[in-house]
PDB file of N, CA and C in Angstrom:
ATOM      1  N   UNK A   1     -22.006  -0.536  -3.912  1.00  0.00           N
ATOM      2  CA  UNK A   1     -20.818  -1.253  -3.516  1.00  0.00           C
ATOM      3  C   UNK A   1     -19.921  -0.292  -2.742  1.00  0.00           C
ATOM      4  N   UNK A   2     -19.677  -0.669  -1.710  1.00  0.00           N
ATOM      5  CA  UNK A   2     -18.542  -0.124  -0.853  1.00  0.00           C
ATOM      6  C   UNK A   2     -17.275  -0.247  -1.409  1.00  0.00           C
ATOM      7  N   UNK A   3     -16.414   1.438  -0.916  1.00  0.00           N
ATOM      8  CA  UNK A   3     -14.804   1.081  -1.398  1.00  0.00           C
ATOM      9  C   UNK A   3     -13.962   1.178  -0.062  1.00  0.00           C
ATOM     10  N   UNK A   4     -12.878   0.964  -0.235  1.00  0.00           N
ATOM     11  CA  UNK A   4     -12.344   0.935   1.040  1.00  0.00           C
ATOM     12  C   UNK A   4     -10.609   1.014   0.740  1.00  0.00           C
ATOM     13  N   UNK A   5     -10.204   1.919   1.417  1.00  0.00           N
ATOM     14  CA  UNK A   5      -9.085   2.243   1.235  1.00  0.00           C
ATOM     15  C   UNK A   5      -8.132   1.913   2.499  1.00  0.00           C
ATOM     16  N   UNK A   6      -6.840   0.672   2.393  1.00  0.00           N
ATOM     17  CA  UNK A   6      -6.759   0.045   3.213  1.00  0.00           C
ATOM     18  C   UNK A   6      -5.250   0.606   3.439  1.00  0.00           C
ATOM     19  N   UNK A   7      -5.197   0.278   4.741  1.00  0.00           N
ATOM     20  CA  UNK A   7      -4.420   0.841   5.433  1.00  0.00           C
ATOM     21  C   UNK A   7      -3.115  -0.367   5.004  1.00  0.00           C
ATOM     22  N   UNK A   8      -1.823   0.562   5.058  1.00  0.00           N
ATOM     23  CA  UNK A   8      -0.592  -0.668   4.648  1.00  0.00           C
ATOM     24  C   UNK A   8      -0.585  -1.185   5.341  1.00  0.00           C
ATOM     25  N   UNK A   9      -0.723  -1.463   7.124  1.00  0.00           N
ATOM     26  CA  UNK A   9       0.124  -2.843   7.473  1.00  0.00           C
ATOM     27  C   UNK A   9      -1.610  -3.019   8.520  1.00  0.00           C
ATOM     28  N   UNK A  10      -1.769  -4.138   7.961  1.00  0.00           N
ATOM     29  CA  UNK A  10      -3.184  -4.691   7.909  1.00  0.00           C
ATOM     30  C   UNK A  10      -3.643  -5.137   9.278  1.00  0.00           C
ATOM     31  N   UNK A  11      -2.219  -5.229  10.061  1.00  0.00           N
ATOM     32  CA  UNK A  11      -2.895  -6.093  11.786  1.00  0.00           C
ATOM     33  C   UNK A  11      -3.031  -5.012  12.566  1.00  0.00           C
ATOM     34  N   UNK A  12      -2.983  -3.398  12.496  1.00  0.00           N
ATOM     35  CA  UNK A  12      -3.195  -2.320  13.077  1.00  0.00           C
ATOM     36  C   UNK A  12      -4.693  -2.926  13.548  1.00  0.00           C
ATOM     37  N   UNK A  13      -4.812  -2.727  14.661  1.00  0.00           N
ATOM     38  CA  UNK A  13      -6.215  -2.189  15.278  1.00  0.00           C
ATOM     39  C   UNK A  13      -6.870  -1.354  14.903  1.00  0.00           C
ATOM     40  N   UNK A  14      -8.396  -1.572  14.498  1.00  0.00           N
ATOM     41  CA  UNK A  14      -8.797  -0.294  14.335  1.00  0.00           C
ATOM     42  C   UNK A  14     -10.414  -0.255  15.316  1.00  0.00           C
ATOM     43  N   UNK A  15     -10.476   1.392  15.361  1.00  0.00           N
ATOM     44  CA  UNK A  15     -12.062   0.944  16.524  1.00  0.00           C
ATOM     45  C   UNK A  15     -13.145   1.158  14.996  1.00  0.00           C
ATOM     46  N   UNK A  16     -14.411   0.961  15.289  1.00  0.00           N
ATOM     47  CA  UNK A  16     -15.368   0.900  14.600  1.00  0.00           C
ATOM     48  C   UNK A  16     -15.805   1.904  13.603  1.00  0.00           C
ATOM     49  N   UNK A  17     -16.012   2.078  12.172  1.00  0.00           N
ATOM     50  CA  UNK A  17     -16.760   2.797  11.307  1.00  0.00           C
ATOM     51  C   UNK A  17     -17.621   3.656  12.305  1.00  0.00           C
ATOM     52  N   UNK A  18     -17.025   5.028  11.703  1.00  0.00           N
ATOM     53  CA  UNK A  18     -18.268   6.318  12.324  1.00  0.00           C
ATOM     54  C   UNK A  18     -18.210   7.118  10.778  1.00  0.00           C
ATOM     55  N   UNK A  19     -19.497   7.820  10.926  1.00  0.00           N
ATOM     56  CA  UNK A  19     -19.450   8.277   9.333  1.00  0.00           C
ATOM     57  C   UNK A  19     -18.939   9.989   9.852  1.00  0.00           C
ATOM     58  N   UNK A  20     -18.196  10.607   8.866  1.00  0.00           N
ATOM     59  CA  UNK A  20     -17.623  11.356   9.134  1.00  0.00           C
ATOM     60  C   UNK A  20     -18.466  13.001   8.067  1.00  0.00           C
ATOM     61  N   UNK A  21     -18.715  12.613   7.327  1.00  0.00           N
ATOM     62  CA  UNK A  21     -19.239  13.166   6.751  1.00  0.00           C
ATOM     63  C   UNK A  21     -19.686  13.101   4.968  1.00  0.00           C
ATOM     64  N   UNK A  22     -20.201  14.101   4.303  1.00  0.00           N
ATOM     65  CA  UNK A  22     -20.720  13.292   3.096  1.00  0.00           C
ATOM     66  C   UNK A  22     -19.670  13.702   1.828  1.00  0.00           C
ATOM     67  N   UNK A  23     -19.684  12.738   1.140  1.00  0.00           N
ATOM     68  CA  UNK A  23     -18.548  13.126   0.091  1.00  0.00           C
ATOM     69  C   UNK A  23     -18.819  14.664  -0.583  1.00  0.00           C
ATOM     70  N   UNK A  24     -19.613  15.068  -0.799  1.00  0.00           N
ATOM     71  CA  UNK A  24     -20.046  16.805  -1.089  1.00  0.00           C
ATOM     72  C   UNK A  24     -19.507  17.483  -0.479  1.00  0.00           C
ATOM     73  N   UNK A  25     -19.365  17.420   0.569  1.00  0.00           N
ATOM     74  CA  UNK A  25     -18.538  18.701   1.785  1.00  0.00           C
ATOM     75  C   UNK A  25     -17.191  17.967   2.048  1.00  0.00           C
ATOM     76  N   UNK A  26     -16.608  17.721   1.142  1.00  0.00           N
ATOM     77  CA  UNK A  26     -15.115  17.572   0.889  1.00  0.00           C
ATOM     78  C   UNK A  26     -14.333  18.450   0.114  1.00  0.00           C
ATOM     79  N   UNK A  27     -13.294  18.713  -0.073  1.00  0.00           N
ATOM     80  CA  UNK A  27     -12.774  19.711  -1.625  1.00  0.00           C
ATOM     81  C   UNK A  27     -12.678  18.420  -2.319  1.00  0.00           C
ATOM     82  N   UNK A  28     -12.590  19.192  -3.644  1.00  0.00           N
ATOM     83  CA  UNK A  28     -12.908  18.130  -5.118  1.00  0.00           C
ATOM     84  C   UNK A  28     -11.480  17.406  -4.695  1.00  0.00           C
ATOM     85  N   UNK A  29     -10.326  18.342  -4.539  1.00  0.00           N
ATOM     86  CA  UNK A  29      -9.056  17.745  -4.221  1.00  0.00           C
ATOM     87  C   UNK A  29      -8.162  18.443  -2.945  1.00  0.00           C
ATOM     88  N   UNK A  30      -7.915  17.846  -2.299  1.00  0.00           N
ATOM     89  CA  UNK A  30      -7.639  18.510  -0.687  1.00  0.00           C
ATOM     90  C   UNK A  30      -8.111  18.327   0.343  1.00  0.00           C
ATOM     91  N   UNK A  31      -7.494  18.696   1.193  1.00  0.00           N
ATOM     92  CA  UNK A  31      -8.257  18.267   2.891  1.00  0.00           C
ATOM     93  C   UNK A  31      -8.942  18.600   3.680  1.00  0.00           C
ATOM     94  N   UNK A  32      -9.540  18.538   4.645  1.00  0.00           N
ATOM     95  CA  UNK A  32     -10.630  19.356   5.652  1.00  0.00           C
ATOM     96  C   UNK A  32     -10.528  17.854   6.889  1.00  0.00           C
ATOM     97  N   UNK A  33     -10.614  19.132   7.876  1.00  0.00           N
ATOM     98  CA  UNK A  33     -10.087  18.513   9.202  1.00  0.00           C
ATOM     99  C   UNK A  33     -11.574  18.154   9.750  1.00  0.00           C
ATOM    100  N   UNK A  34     -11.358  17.151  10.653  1.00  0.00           N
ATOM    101  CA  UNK A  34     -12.767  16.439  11.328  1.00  0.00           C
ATOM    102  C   UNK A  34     -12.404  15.991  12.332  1.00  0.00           C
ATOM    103  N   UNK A  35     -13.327  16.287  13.902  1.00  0.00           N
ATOM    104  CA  UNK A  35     -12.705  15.485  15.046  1.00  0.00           C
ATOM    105  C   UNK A  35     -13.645  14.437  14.935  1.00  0.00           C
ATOM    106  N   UNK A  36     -13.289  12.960  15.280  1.00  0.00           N
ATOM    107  CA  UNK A  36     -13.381  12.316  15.142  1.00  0.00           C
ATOM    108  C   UNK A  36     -13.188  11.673  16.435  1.00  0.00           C
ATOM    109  N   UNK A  37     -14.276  11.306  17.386  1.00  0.00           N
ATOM    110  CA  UNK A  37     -14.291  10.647  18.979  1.00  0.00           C
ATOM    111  C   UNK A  37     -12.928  11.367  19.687  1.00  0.00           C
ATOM    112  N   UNK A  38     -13.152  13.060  19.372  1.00  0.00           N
ATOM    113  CA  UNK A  38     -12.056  13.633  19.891  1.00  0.00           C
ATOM    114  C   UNK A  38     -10.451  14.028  19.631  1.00  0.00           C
ATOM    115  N   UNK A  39     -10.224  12.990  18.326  1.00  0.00           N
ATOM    116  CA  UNK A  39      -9.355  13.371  17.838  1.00  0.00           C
ATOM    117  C   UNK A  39      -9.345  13.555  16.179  1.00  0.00           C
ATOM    118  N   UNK A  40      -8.659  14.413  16.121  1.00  0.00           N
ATOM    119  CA  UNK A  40      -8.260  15.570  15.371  1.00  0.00           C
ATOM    120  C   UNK A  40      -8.057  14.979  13.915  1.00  0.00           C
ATOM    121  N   UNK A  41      -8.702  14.305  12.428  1.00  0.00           N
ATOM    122  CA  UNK A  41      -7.979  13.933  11.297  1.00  0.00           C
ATOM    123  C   UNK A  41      -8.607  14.397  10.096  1.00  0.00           C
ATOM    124  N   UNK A  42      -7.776  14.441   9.201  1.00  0.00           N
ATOM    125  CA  UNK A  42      -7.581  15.009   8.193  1.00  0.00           C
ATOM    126  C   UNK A  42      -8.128  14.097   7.234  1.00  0.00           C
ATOM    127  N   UNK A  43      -8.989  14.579   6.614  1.00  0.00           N
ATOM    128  CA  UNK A  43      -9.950  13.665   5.672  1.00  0.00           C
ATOM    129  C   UNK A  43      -9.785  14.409   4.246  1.00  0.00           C
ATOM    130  N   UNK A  44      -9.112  13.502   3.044  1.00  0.00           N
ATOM    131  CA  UNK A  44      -8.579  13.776   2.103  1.00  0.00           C
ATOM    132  C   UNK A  44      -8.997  13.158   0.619  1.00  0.00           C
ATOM    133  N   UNK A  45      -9.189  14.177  -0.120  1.00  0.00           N
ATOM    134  CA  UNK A  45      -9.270  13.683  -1.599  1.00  0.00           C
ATOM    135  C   UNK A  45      -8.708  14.016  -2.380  1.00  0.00           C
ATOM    136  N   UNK A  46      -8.312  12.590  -3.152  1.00  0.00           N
ATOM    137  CA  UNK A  46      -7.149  13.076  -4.200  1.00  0.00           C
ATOM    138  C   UNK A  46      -7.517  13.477  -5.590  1.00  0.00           C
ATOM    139  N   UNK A  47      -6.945  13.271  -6.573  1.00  0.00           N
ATOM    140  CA  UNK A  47      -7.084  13.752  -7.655  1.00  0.00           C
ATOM    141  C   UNK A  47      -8.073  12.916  -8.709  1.00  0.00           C
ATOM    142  N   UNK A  48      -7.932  11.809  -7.966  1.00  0.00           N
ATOM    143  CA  UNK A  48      -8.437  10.382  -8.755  1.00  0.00           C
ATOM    144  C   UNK A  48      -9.651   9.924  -8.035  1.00  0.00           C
ATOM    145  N   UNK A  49      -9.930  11.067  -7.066  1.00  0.00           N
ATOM    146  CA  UNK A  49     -11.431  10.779  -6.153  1.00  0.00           C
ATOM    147  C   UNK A  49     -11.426  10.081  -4.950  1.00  0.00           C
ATOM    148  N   UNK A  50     -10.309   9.203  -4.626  1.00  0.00           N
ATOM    149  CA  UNK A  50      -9.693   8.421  -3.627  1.00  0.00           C
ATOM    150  C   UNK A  50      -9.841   9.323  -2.065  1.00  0.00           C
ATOM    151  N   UNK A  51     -10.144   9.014  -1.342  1.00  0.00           N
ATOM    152  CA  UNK A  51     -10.703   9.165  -0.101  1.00  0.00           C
ATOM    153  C   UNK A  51      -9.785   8.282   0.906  1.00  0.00           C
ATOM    154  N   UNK A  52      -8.782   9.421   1.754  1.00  0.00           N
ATOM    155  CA  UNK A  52      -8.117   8.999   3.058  1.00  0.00           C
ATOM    156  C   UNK A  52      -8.303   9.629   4.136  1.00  0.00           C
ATOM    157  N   UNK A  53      -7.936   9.007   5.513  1.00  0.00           N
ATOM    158  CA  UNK A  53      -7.766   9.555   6.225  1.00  0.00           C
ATOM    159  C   UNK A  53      -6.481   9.395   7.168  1.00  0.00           C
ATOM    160  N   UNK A  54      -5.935  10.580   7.829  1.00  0.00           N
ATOM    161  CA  UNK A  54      -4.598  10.324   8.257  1.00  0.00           C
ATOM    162  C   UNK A  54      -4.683  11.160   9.382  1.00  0.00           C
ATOM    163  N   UNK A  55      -3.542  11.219  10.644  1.00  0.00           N
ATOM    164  CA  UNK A  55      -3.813  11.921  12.103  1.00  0.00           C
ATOM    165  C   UNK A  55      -3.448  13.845  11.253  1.00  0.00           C
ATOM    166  N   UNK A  56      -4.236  14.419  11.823  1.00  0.00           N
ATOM    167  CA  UNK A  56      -4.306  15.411  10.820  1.00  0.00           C
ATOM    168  C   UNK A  56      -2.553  16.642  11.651  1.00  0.00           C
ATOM    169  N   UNK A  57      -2.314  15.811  12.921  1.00  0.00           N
ATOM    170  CA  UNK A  57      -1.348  16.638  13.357  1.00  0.00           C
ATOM    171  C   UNK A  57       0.173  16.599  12.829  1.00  0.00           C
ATOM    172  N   UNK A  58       1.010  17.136  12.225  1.00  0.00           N
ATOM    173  CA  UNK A  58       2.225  17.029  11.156  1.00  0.00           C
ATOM    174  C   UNK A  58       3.725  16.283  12.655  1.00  0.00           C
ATOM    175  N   UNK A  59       3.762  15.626  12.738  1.00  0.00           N
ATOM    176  CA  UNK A  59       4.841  14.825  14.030  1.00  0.00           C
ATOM    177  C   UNK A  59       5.983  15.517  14.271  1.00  0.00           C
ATOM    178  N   UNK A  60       6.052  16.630  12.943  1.00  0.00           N
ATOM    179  CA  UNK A  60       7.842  17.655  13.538  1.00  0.00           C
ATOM    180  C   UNK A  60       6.860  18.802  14.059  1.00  0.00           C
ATOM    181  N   UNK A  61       6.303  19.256  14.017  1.00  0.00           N
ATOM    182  CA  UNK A  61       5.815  20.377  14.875  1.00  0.00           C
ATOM    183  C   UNK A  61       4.039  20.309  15.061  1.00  0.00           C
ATOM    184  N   UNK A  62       3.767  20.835  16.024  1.00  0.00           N
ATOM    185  CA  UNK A  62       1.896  20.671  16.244  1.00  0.00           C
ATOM    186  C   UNK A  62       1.592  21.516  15.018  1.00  0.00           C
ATOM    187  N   UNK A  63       1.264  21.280  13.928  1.00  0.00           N
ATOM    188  CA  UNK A  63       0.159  22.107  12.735  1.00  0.00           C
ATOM    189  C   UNK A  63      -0.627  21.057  12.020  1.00  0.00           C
ATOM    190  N   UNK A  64      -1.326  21.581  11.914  1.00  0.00           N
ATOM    191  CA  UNK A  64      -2.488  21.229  11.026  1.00  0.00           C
ATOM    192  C   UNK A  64      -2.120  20.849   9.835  1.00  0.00           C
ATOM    193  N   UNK A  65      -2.257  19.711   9.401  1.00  0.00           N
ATOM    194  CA  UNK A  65      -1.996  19.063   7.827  1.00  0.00           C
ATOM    195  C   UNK A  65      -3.045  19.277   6.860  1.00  0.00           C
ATOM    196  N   UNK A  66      -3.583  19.208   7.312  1.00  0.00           N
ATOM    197  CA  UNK A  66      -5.064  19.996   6.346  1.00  0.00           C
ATOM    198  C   UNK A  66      -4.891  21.105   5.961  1.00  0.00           C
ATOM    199  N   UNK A  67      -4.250  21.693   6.330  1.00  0.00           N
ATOM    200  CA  UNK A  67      -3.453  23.413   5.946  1.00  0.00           C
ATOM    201  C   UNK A  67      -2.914  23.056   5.356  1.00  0.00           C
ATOM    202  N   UNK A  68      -2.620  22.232   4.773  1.00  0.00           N
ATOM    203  CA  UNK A  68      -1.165  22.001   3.948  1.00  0.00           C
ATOM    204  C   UNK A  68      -1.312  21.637   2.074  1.00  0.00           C
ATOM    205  N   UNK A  69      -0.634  21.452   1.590  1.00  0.00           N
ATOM    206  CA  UNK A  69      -0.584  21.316   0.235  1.00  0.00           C
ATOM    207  C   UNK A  69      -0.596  20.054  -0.113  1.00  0.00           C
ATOM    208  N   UNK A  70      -1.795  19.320  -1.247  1.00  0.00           N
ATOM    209  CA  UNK A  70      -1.394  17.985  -1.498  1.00  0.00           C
ATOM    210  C   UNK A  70      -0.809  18.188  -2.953  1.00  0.00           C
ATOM    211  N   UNK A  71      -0.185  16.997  -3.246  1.00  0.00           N
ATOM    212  CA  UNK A  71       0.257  16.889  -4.350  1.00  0.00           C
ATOM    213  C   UNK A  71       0.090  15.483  -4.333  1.00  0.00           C
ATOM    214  N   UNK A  72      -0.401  15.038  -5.156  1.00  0.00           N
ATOM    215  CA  UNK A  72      -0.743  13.216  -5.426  1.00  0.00           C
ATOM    216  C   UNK A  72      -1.358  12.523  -4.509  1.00  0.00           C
ATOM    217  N   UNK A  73      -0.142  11.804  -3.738  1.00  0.00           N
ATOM    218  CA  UNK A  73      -0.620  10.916  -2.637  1.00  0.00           C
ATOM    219  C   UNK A  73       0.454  11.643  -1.463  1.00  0.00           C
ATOM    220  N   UNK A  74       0.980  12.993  -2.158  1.00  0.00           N
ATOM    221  CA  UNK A  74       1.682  13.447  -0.608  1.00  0.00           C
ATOM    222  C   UNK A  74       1.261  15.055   0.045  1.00  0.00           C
ATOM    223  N   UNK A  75       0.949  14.483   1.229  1.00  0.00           N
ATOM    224  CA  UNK A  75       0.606  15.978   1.779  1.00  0.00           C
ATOM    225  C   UNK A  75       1.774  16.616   2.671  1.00  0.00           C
ATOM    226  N   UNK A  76       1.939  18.213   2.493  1.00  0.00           N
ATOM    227  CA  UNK A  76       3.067  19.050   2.791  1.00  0.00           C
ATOM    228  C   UNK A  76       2.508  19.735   3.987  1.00  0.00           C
ATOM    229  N   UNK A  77       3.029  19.263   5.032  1.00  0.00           N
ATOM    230  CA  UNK A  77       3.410  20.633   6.159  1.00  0.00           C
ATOM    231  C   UNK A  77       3.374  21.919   5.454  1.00  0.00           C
ATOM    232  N   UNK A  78       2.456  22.914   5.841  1.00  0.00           N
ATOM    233  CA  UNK A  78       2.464  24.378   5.511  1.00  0.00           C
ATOM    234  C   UNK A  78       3.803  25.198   6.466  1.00  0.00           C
ATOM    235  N   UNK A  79       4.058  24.858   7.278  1.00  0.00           N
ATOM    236  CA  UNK A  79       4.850  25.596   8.222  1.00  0.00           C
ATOM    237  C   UNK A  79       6.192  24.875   7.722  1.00  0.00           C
ATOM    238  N   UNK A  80       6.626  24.062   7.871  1.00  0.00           N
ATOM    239  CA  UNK A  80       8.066  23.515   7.812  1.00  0.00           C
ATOM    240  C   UNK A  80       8.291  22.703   6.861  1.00  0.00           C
ATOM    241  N   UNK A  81       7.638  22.364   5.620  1.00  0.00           N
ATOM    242  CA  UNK A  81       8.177  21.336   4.826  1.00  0.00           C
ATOM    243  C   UNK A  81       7.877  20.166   4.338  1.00  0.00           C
ATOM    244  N   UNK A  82       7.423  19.688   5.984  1.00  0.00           N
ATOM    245  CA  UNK A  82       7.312  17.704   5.915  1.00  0.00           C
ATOM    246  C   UNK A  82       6.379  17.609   5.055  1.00  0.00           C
ATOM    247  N   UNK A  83       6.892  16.937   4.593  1.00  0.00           N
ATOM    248  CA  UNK A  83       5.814  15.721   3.568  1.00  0.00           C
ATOM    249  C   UNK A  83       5.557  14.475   3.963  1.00  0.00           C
ATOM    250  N   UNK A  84       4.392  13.505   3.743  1.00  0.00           N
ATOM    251  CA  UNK A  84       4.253  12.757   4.269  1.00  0.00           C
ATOM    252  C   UNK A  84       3.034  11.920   3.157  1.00  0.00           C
ATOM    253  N   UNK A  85       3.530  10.635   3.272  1.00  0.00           N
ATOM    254  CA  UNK A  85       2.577   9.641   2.128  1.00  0.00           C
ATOM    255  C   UNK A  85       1.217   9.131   2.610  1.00  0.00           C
ATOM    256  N   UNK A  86       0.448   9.028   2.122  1.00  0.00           N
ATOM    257  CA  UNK A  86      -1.197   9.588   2.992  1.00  0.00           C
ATOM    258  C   UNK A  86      -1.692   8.376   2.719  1.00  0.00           C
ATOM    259  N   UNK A  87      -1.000   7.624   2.032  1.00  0.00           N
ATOM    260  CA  UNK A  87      -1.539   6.305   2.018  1.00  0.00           C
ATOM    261  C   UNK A  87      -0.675   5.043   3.140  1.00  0.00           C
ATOM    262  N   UNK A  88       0.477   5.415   3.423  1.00  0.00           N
ATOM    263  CA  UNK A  88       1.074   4.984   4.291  1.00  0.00           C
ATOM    264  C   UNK A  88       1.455   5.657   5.541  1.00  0.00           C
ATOM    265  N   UNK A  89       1.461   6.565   5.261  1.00  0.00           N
ATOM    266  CA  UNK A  89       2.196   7.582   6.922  1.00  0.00           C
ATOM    267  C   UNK A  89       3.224   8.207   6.767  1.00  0.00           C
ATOM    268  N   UNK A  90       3.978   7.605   5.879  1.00  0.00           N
ATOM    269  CA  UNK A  90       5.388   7.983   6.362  1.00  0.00           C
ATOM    270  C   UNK A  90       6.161   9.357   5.894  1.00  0.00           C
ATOM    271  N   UNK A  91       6.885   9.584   6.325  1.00  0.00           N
ATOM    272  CA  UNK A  91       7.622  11.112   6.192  1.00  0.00           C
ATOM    273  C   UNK A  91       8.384  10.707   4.711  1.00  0.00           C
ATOM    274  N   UNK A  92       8.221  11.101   3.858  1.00  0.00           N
ATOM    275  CA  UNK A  92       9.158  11.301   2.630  1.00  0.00           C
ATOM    276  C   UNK A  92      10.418  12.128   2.643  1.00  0.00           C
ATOM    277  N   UNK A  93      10.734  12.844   4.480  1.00  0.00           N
ATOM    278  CA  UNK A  93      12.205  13.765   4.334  1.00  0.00           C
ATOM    279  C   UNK A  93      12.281  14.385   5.247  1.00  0.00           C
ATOM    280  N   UNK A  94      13.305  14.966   6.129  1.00  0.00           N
ATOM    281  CA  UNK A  94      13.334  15.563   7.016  1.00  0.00           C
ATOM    282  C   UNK A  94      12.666  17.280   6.889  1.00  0.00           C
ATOM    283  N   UNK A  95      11.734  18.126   7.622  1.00  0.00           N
ATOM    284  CA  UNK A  95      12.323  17.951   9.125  1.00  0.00           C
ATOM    285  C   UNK A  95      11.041  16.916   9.905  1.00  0.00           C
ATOM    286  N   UNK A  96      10.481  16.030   9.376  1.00  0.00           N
ATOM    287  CA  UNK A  96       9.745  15.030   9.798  1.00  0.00           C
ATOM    288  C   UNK A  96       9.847  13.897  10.157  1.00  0.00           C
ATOM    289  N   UNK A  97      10.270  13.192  10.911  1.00  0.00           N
ATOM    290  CA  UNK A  97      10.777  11.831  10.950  1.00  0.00           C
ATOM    291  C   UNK A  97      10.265  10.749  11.479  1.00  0.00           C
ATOM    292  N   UNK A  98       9.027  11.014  11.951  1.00  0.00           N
ATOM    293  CA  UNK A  98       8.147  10.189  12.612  1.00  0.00           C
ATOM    294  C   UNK A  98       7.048   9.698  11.854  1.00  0.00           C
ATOM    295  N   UNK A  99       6.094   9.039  11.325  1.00  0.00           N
ATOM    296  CA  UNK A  99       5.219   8.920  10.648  1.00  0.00           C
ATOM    297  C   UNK A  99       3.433   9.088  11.105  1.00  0.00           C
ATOM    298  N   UNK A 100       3.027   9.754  10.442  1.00  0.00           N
ATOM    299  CA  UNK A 100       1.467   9.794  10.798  1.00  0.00           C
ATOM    300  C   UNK A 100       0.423   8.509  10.765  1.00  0.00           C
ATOM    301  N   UNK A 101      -0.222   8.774  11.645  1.00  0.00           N
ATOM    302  CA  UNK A 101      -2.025   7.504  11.415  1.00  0.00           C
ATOM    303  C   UNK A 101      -2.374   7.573  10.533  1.00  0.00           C
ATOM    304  N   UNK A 102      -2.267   6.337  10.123  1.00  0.00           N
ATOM    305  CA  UNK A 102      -3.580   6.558   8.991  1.00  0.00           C
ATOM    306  C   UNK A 102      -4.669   5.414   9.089  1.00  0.00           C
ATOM    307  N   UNK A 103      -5.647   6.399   8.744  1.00  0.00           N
ATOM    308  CA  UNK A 103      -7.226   4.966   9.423  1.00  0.00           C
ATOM    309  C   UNK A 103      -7.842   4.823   8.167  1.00  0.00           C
ATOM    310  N   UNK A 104      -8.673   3.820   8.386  1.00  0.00           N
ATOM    311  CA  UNK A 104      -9.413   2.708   7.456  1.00  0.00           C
ATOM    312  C   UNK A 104     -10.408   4.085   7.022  1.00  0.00           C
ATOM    313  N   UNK A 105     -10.392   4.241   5.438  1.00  0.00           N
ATOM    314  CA  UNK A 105     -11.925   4.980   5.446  1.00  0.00           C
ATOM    315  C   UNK A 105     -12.660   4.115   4.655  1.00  0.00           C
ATOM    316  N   UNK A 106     -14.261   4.091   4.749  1.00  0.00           N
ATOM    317  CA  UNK A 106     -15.046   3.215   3.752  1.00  0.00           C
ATOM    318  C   UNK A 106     -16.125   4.283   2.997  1.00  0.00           C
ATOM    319  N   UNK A 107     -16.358   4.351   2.103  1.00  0.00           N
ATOM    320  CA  UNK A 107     -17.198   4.949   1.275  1.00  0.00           C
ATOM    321  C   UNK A 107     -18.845   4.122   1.173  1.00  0.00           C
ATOM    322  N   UNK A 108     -19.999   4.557   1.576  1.00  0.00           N
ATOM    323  CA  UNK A 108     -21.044   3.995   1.763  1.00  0.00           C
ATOM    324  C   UNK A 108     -21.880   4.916   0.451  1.00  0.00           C
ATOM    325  N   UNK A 109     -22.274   4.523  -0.308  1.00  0.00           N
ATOM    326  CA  UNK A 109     -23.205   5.784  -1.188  1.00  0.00           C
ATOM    327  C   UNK A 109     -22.096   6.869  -0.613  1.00  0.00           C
ATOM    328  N   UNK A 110     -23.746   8.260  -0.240  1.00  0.00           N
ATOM    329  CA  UNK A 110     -22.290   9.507  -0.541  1.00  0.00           C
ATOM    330  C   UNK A 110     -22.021  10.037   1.068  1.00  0.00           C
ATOM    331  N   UNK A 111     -21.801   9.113   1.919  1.00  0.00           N
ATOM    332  CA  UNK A 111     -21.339   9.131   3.259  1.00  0.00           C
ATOM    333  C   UNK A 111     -19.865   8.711   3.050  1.00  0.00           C
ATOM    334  N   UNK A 112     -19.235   9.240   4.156  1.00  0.00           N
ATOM    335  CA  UNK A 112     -17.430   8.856   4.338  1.00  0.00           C
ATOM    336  C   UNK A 112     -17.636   8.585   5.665  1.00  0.00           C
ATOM    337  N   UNK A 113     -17.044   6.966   5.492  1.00  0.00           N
ATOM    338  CA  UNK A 113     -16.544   6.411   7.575  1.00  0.00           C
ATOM    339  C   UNK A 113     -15.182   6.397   7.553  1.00  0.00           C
ATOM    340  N   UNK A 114     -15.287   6.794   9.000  1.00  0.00           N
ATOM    341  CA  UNK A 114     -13.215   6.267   9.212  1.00  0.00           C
ATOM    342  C   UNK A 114     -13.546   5.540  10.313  1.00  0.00           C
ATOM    343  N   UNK A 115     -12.489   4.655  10.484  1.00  0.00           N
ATOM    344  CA  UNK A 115     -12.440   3.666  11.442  1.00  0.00           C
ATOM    345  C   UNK A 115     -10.982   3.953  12.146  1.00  0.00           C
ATOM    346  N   UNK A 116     -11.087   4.702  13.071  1.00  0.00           N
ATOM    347  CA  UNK A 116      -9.618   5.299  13.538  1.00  0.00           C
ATOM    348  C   UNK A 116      -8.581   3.798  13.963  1.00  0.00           C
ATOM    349  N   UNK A 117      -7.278   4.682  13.508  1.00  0.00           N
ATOM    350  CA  UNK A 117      -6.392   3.332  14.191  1.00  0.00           C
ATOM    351  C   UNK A 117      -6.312   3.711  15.375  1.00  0.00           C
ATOM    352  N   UNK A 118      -6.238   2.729  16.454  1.00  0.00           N
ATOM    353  CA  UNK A 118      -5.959   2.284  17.675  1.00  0.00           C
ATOM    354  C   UNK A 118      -4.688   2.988  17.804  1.00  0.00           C
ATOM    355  N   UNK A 119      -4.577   3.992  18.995  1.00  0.00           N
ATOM    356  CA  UNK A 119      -3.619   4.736  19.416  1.00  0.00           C
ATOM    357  C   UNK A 119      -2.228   4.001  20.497  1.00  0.00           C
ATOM    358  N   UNK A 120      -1.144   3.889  20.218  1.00  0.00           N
ATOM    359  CA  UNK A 120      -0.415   2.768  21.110  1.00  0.00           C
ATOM    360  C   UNK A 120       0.102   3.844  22.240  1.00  0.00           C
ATOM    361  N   UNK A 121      -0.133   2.700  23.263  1.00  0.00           N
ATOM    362  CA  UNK A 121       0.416   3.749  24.318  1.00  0.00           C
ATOM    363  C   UNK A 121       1.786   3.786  24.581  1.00  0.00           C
TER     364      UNK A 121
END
C-alpha cells in the first residue's frame, strides 16, 4: 500500500512522480538534498518515519535547508535562523518571510517519489 503525504492546499499543480531515491539512503531522521529535473529539494524524515519533500533553498538567504536542523515538523536555516513548517511551507518567524515548496511525496515499497510543485512564474 502506498502512503502519500499531501501537500496543504490541494489545487497546486504538480508534474509527475519520479522516484527519488530508496528509503535506506535517507537519515533515520533528517534531510539530504536531491536534484530533482534540475531543481534542488530537500527530502526529509521525521521522527515518526514520515517522508517530505520541500524546495531545499531557505527564501531569506540562498542556503541549503538540508544543512539545517529538524526538530518535529520544523526545519531551521543553519545560517540565519528561519524556520519553516515542512508540511506546509511556511516560515514560523522572521528573518524568513516567504514560504517554501513543498511537493507531493509517495512511498512505493522502499522507493521515495516526489512529484514537484509546479513553479509560478
Amino acid at each position: 500500500m502506498s502512503e502519500v503525504n499531501e501537500v496543504a492546499e490541494t489545487t497546486v499543480a504538480t508534474s509527475e512522480f519520479v522516484r527519488v531515491c530508496a528509503l535506506d539512503e535517507l537519515p533515520t531522521v533528517g534531510a539530504a538534498a536531491a536534484d530533482i529535473q534540475g531543481r534542488t529539494v530537500a527530502i526529509i524524515r521525521t521522527e515518526d518515519g514520515n517522508v517530505h519533500a520541500v524546495d531545499d533553498t531557505c527564501t531569506h538567504a540562498n542556503v541549503s535547508l538540508s544543512e539545517g536542523e529538524l526538530d518535529g515538523c520544523t526545519l531551521e536555516c543553519w545560517l540565519h535562523g528561519s524556520r519553516f513548517d515542512i508540511r506546509t511551507g511556511q516560515p514560523s518567524g522572521p528573518p524568513a518571510i516567504v514560504p517554501i515548496a513543498v511537493h507531493t511525496v509517495k512511498i512505493e515499497g522502499d522507493d521515495v517519489y516526489v512529484a514537484l510543485k509546479t513553479q509560478e512564474n
